[in-house]
N, C-alpha and C. Protein backbone atom coordinates (compact mmCIF):
# COMPACT_ATOMS: atom_id res chain seq x y z
N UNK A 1 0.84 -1.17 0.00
CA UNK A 1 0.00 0.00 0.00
C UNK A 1 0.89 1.24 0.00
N UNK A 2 0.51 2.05 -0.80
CA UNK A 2 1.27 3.46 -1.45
C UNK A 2 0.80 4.41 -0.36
N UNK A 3 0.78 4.76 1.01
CA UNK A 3 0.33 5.85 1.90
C UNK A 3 1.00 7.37 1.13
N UNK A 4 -0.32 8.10 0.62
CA UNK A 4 0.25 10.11 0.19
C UNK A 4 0.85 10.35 1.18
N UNK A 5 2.38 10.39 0.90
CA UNK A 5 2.79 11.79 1.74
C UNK A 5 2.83 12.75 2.29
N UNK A 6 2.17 13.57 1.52
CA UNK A 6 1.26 14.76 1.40
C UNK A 6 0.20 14.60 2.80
N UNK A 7 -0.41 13.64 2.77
CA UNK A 7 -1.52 13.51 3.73
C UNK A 7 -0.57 13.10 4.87
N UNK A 8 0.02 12.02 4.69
CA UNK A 8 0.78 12.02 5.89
C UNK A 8 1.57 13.47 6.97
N UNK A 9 2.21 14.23 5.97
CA UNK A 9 2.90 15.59 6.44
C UNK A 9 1.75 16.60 7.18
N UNK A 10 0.68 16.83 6.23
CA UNK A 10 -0.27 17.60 6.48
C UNK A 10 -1.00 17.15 7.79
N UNK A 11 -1.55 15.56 7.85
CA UNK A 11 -1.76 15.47 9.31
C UNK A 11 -1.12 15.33 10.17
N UNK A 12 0.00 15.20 10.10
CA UNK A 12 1.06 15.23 11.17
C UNK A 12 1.46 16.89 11.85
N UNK A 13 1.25 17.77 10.41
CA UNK A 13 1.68 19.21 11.14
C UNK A 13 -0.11 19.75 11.78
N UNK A 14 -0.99 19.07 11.00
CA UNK A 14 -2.31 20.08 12.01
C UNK A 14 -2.87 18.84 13.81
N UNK A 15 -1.92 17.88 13.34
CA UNK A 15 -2.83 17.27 14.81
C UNK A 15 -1.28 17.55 15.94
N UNK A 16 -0.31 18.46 15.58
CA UNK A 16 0.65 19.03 16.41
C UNK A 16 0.17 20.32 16.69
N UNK A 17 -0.24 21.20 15.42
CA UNK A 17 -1.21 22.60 15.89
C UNK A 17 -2.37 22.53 16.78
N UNK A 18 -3.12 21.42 16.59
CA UNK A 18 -4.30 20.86 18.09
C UNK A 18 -3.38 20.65 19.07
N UNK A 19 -2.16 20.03 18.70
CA UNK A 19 -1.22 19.66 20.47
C UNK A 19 -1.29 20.76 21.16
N UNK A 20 -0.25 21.58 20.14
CA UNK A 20 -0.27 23.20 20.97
C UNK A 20 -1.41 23.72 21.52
N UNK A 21 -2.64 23.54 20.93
CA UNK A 21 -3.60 25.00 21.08
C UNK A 21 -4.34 24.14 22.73
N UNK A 22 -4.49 22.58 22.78
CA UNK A 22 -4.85 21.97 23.71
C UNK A 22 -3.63 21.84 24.82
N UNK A 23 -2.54 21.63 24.63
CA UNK A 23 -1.41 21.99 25.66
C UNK A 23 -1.71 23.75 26.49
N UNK A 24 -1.58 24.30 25.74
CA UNK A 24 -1.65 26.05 25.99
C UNK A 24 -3.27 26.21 26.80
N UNK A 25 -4.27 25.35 26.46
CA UNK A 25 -5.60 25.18 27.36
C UNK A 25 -5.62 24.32 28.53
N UNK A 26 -4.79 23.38 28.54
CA UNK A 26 -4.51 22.79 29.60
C UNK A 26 -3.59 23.81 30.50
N UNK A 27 -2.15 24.19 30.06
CA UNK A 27 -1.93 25.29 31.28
C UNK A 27 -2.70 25.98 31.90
N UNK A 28 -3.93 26.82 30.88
CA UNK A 28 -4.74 27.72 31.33
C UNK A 28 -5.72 27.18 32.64
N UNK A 29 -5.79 26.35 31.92
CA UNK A 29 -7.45 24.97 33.27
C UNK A 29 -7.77 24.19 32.64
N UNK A 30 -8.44 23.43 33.21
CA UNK A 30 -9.29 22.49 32.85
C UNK A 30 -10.35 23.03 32.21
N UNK A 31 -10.94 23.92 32.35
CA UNK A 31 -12.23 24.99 31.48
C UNK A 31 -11.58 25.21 30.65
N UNK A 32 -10.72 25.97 30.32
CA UNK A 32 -10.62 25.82 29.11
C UNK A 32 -10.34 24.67 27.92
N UNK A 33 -9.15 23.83 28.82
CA UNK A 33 -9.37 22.53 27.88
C UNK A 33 -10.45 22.30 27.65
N UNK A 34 -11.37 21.78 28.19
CA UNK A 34 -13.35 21.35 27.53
C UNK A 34 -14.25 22.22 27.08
N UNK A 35 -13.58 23.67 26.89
CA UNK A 35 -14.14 24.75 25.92
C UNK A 35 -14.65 24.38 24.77
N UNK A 36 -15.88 24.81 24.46
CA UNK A 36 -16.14 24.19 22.74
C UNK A 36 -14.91 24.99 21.98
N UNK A 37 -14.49 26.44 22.20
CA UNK A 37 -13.77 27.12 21.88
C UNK A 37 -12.60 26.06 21.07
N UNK A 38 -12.18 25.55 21.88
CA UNK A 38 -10.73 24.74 21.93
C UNK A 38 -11.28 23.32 20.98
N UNK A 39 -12.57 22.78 21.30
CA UNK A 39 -12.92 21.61 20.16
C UNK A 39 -13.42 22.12 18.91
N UNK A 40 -13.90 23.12 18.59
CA UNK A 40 -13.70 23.97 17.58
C UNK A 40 -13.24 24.03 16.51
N UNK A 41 -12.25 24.90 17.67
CA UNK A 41 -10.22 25.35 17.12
C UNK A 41 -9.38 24.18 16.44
N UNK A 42 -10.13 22.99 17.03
CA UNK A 42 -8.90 21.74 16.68
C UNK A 42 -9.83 20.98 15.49
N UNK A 43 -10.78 21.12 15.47
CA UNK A 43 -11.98 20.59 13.94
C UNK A 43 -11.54 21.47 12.85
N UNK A 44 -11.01 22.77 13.23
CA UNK A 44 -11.01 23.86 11.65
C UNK A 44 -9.15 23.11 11.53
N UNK A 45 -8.32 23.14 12.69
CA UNK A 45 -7.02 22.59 12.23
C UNK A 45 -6.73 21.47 11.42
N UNK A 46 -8.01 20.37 12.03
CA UNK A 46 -7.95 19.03 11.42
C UNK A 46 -8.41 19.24 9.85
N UNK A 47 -9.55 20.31 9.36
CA UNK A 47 -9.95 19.83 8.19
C UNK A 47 -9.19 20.91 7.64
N UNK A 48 -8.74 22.07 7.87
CA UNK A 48 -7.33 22.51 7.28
C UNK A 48 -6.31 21.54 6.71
N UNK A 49 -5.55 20.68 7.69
CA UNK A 49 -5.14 19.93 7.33
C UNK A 49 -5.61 18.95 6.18
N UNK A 50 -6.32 18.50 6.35
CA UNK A 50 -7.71 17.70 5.17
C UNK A 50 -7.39 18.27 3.40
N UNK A 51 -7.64 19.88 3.74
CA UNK A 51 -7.89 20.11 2.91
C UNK A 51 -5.95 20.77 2.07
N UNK A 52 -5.12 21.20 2.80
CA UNK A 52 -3.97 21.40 2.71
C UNK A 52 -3.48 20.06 1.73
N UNK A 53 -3.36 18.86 2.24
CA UNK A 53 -3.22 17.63 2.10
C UNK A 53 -3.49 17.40 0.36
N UNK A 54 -4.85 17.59 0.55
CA UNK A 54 -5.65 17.34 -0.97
C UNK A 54 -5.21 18.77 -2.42
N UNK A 55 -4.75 19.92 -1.28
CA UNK A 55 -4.13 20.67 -2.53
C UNK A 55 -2.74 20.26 -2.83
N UNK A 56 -2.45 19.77 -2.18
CA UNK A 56 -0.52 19.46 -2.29
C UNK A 56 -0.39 18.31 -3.32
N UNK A 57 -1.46 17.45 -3.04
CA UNK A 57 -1.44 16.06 -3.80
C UNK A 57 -2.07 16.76 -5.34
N UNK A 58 -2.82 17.41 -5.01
CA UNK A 58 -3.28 17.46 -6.88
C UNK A 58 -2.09 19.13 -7.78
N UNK A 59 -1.56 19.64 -6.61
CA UNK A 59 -0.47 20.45 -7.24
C UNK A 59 0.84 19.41 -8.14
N UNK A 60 1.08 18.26 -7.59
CA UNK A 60 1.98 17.49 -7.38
C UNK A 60 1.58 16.63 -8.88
N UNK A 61 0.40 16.22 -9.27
CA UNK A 61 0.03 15.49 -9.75
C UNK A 61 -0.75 15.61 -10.72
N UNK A 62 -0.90 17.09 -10.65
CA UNK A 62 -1.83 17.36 -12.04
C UNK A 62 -3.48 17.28 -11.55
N UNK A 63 -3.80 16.21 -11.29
CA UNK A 63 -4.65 15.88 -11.07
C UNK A 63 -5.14 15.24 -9.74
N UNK A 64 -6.72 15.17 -9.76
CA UNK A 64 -6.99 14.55 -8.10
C UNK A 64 -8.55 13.78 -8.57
N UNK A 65 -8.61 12.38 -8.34
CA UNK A 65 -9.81 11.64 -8.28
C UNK A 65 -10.39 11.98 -7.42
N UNK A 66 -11.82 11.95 -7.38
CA UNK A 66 -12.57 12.13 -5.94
C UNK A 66 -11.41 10.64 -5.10
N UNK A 67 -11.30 9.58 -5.59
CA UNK A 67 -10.91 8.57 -4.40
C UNK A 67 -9.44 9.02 -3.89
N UNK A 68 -8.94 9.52 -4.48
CA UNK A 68 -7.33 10.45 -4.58
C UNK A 68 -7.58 11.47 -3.45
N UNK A 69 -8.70 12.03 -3.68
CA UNK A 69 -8.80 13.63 -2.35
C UNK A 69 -9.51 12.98 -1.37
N UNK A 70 -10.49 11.45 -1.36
CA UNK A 70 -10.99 11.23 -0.05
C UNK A 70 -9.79 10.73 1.07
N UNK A 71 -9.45 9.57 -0.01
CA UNK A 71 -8.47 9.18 0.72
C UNK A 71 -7.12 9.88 1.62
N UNK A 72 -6.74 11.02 0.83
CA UNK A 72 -5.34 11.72 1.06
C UNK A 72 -6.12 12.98 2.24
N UNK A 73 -7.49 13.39 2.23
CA UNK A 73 -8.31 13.80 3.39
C UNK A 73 -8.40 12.85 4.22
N UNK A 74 -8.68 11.44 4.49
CA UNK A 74 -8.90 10.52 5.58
C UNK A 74 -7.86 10.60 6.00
N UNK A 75 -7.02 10.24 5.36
CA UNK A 75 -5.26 9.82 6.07
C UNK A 75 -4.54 11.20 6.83
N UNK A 76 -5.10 12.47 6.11
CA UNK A 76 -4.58 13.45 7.38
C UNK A 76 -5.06 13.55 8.55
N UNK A 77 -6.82 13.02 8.48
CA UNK A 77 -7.34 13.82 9.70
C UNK A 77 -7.08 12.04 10.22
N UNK A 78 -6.64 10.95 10.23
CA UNK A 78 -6.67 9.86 10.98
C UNK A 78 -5.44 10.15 11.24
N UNK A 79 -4.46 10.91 10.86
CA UNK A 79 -2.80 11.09 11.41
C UNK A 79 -2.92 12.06 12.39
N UNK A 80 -3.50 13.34 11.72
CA UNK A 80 -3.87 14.32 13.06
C UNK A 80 -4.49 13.58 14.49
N UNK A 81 -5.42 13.31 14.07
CA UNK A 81 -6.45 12.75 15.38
C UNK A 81 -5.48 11.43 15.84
N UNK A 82 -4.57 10.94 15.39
CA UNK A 82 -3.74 9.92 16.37
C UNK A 82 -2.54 10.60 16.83
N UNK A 83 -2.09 11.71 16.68
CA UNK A 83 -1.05 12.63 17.25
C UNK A 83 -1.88 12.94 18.63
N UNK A 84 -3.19 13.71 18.65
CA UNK A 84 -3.84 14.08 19.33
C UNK A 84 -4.05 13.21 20.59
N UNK A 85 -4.67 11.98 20.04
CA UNK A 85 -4.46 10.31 21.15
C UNK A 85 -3.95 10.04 21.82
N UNK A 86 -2.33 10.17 21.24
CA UNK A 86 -1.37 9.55 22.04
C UNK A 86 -0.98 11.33 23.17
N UNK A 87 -1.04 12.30 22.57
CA UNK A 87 -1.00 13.70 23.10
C UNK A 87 -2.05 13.38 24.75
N UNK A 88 -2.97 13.21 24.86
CA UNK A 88 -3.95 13.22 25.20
C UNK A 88 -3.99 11.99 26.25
N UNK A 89 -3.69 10.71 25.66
CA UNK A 89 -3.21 9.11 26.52
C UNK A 89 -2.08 9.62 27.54
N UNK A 90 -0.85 10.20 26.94
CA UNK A 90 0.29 10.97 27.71
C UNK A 90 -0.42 11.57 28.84
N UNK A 91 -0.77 12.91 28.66
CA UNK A 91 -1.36 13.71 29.16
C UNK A 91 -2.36 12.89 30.59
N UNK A 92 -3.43 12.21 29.99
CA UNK A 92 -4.04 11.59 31.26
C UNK A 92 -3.28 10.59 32.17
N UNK A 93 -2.62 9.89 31.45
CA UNK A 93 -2.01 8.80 32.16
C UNK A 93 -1.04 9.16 33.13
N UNK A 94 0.40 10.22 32.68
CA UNK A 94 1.43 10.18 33.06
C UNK A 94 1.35 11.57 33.64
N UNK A 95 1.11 12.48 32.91
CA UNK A 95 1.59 13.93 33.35
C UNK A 95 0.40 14.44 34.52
N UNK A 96 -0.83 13.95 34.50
CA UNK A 96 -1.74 14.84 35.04
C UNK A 96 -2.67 13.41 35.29
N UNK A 97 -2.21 12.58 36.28
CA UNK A 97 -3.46 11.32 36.08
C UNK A 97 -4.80 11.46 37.15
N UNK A 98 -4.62 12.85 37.61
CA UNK A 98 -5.77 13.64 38.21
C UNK A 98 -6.59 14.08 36.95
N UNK A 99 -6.29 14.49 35.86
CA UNK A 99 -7.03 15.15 34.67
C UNK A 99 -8.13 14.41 34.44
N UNK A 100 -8.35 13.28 34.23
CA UNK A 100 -9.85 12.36 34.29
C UNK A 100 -10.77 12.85 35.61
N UNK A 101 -10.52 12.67 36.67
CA UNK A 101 -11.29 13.38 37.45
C UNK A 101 -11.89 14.63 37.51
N UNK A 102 -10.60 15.61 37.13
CA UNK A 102 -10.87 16.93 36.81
C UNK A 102 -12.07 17.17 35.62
N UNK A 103 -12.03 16.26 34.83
CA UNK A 103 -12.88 16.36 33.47
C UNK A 103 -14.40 15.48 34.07
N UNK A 104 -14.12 14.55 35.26
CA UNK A 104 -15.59 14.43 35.30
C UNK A 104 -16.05 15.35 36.13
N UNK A 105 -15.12 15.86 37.32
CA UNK A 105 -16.10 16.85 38.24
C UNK A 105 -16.58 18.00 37.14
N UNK A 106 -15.76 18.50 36.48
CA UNK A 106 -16.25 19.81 35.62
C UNK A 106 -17.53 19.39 34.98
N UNK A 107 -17.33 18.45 33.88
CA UNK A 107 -18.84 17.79 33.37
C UNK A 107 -19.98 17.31 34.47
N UNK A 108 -19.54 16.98 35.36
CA UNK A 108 -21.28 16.67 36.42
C UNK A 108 -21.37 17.87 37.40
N UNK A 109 -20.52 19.00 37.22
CA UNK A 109 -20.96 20.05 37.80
C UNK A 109 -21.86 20.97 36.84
N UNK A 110 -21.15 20.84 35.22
CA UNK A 110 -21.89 21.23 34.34
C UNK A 110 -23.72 21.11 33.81
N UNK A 111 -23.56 19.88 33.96
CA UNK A 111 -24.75 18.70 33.80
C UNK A 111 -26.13 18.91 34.87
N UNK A 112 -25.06 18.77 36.09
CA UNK A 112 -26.10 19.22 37.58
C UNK A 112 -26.37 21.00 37.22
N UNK A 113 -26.19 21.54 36.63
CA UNK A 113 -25.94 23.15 36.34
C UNK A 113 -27.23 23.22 35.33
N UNK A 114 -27.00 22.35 34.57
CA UNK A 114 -28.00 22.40 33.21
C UNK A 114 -29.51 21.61 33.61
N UNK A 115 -29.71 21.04 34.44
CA UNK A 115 -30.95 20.09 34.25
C UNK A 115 -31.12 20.16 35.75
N UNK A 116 -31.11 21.09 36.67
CA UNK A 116 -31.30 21.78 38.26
C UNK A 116 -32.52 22.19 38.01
N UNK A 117 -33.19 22.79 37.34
CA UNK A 117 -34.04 23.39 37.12
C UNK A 117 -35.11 22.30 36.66
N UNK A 118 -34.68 21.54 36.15
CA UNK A 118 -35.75 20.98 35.54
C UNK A 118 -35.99 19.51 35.86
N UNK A 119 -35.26 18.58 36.53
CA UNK A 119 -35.12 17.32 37.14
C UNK A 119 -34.12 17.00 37.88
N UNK A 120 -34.39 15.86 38.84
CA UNK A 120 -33.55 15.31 39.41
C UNK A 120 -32.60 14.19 39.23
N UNK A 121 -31.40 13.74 39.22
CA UNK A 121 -31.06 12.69 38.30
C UNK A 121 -31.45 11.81 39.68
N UNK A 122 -31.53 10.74 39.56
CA UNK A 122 -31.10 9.23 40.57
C UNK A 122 -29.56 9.55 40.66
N UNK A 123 -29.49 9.13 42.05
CA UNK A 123 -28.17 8.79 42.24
C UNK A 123 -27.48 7.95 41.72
N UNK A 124 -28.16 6.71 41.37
CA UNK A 124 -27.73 5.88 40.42
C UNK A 124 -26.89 6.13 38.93
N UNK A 125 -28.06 7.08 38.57
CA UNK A 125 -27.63 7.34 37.39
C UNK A 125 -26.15 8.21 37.17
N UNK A 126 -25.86 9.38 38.34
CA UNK A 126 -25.07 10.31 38.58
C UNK A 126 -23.69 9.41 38.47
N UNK A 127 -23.61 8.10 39.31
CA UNK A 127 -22.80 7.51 39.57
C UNK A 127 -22.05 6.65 38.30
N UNK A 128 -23.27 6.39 37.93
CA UNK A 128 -22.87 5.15 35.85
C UNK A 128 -22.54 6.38 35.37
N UNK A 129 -22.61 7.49 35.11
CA UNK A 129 -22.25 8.35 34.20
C UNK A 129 -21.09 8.83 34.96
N UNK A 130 -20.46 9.18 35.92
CA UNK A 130 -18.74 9.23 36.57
C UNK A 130 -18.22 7.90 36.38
N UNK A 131 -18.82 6.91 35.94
CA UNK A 131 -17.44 5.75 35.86
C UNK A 131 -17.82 6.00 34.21
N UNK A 132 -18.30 6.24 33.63
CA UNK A 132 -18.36 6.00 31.86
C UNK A 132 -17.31 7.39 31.59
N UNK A 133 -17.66 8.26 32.61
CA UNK A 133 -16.35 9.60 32.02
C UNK A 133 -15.52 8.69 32.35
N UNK A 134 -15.12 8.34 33.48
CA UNK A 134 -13.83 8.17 33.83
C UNK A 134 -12.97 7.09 33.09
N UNK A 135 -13.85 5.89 32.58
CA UNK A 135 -13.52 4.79 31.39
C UNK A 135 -13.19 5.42 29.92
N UNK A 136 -14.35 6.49 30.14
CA UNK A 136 -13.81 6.90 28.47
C UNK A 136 -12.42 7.84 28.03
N UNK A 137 -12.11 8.50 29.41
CA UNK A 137 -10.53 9.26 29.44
C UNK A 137 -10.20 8.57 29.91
N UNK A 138 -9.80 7.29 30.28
CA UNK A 138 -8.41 6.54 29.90
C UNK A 138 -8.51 5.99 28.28
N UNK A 139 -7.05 5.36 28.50
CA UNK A 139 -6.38 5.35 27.43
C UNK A 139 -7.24 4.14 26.48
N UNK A 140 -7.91 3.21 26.67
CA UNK A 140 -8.45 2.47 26.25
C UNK A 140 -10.23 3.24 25.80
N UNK A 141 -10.47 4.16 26.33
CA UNK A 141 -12.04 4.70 26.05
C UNK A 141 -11.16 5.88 24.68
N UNK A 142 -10.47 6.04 25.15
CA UNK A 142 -10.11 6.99 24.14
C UNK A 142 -9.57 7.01 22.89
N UNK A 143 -8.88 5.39 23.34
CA UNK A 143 -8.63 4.50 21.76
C UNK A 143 -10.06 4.72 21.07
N UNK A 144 -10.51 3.65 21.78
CA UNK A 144 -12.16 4.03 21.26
C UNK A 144 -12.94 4.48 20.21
N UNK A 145 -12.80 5.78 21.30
CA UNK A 145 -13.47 7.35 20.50
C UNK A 145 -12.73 7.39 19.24
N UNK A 146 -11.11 7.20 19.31
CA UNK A 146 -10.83 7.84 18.23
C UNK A 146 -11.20 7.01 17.10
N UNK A 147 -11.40 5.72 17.29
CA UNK A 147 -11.69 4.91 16.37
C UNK A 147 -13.01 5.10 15.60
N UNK A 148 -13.90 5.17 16.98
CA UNK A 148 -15.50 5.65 16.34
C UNK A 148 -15.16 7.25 15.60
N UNK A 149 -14.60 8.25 16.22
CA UNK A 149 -14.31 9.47 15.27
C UNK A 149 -13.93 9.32 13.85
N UNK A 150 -12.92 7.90 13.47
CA UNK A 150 -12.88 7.83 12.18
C UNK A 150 -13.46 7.89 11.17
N UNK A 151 -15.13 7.40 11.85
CA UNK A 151 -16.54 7.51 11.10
C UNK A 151 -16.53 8.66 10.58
N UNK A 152 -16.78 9.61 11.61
CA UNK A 152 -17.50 11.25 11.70
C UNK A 152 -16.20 11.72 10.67
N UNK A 153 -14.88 11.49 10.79
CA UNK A 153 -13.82 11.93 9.54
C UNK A 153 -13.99 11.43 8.10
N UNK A 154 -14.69 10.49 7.68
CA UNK A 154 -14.63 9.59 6.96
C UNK A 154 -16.08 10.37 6.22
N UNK A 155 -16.77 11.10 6.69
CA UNK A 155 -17.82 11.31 6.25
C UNK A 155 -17.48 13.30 5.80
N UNK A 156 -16.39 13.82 6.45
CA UNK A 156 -16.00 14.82 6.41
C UNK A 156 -14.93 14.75 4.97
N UNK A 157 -14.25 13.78 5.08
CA UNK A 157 -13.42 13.57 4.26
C UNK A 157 -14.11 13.09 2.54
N UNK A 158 -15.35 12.96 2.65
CA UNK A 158 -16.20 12.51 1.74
C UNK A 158 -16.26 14.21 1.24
N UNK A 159 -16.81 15.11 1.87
CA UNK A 159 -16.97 16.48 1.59
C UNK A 159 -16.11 17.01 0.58
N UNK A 160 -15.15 17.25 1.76
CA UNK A 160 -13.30 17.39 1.29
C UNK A 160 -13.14 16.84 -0.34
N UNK A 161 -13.35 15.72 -0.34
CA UNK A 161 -12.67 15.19 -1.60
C UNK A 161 -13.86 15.76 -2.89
N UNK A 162 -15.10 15.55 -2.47
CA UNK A 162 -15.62 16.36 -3.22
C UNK A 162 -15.58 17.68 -4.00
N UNK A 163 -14.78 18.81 -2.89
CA UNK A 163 -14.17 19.81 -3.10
C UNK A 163 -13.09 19.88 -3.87
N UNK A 164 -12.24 19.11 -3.31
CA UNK A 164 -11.35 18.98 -3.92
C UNK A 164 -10.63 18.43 -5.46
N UNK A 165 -11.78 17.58 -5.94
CA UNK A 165 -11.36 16.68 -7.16
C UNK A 165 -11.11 17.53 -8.63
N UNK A 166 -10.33 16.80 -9.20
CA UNK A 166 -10.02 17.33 -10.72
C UNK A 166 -9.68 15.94 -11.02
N UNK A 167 -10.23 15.73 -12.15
CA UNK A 167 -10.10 14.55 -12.80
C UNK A 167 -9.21 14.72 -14.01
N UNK A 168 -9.04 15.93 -14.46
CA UNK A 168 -8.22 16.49 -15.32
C UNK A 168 -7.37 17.67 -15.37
N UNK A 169 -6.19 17.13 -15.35
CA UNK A 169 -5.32 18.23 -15.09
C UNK A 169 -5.40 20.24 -15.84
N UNK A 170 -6.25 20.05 -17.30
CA UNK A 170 -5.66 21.34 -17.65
C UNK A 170 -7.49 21.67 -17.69
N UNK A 171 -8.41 21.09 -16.74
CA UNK A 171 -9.88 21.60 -16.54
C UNK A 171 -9.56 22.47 -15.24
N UNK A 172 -10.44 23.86 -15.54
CA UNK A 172 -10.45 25.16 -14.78
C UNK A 172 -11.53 24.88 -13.74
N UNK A 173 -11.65 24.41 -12.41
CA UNK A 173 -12.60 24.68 -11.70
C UNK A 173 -12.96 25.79 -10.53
């Protein structure tokens, strides 16, 4: 199997620009790390990347198949988003293995914040939902996610390549 380069480089430099912008939110707090702000910030880096990727390959080549720009879009944002993983596995495991906690008290303070007004949870329930945070930030829930995220990329990357295609090098689009 021939892996684009191109896609490779491109997701490698935008899921290091998510390192930074989520490193620099983690100094700040824990609020800000779980800012939509910051999940955002790292969706426009990833499909930057996506889309960086898919111009480099059809500069290079004249041309770009839709399967040429899906693919060389999947493979950045699955390189980005596994920089991010192991960023993130580090991060909970070794450097900060309080940070899972920190991320469930913030979310069931959030949660109890949002639905106070309007119901009561069971204790029960309060309790299955602090061990499902706490399973899903370790390193094994987060394999996971990223795996199920491949979907939600895979369907982004469908976009992307759409955008992106030339089937012929000297056609003006």
């Amino acid at each position: 199997m021939n892996l684009n380069q191109n896609a490779l480089n491109q997701g490698a430099a935008a899921g290091a620009l998510v390192v930074v912008v989520k490193l620099i939110a983690y100094l700040i707090g824990v609020e800000a790390y779980m800012s939509t702000s910051v999940g955002l910030g790292s969706m426009v880096f990833v499909i930057a990347g996506m889309c960086i990727a898919c111009i480099a390959t059809r500069k290079v080549d004249g041309h770009l198949s839709f399967r040429e720009a899906y693919f060389s879009a999947w493979l950045a944002a699955g390189v980005a988003t596994l920089v991010v993983l192991a960023f993130e596995v580090l991060l909970f495991a070794l450097v900060d293995s309080e940070m899972a906690n920190k991320v469930m008290e913030l979310t069931m303070d959030s949660m109890e914040n949002d639905l106070s007004g309007i119901m009561d949870l069971p204790e029960s329930m309060v309790e299955e939902t602090k061990a499902s945070i706490l399973w899903w930030s370790g390193a094994q829930g987060k394999a996971l996610g990223w795996l199920f995220g491949l979907i939600f990329w895979a369907v982004i990357a469908a976009i992307v390549g759409a955008v992106f295609k030339r089937e012929v090098s000297n056609v003006i689009r």
